[in-house]
C-alpha atoms as a PDB file:
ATOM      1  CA  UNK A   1     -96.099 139.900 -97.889  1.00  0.00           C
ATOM      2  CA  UNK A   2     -93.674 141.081-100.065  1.00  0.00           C
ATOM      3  CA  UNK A   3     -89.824 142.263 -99.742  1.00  0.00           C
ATOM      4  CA  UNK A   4     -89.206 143.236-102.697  1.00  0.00           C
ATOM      5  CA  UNK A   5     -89.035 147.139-102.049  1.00  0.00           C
ATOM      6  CA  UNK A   6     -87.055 147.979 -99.100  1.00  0.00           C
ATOM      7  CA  UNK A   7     -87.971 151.582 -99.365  1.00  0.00           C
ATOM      8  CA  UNK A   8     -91.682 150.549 -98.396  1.00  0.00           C
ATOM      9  CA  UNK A   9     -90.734 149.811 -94.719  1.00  0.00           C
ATOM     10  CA  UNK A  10     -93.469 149.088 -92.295  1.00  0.00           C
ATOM     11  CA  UNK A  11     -93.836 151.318 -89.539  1.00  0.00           C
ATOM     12  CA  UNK A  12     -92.788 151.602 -86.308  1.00  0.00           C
ATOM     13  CA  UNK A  13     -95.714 150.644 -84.378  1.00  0.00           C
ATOM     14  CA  UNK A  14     -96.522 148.048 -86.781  1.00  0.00           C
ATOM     15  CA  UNK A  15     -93.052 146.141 -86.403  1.00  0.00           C
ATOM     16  CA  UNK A  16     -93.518 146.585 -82.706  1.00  0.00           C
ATOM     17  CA  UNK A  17     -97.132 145.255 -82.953  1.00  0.00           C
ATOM     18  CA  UNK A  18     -95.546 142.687 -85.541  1.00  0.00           C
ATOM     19  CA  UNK A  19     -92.442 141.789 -82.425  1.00  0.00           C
ATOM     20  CA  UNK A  20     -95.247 141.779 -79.757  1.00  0.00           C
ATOM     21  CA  UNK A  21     -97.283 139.138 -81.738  1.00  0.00           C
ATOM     22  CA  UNK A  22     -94.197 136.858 -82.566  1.00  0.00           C
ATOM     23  CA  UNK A  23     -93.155 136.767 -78.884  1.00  0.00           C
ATOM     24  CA  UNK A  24     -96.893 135.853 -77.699  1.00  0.00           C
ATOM     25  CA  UNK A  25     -97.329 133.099 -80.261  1.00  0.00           C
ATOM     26  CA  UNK A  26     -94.198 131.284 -78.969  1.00  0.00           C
ATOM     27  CA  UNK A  27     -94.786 132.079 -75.594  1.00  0.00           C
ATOM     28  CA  UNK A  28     -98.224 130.384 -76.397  1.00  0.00           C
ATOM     29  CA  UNK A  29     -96.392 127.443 -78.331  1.00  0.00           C
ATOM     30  CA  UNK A  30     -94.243 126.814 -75.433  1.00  0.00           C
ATOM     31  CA  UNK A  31     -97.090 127.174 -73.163  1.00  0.00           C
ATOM     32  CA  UNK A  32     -98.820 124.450 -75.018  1.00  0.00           C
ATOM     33  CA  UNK A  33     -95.820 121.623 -75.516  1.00  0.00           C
ATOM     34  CA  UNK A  34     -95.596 122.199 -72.113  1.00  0.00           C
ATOM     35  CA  UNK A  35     -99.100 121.218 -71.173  1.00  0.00           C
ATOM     36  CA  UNK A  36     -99.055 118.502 -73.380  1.00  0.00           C
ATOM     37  CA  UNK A  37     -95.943 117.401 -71.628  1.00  0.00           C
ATOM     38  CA  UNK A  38     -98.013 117.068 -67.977  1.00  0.00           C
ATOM     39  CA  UNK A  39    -100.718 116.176 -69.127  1.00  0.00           C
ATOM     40  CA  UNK A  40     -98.629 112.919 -71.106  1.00  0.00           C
ATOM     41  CA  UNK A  41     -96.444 112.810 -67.822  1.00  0.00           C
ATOM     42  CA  UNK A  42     -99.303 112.127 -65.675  1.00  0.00           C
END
């Protein structure tokens, strides 16, 4: 992706979709250190 034009913003629903997606894959990244975690703890 480029920047280079800040007059060709994104829209809306795609920086929301774009926010939603960010959230879920560190939600998922967390998720995952944190089974690795019990499963090394045990």
């Amino acid at each position: 992706m480029l920047w280079s034009d800040p007059e060709n913003e994104p829209p809306k629903e795609l920086r929301e979709m774009q926010a939603k997606l960010r959230r879920a894959s560190v939600l998922l990244a967390v998720a995952m250190v944190l089974l690795m975690f019990v499963v090394g703890a045990r």
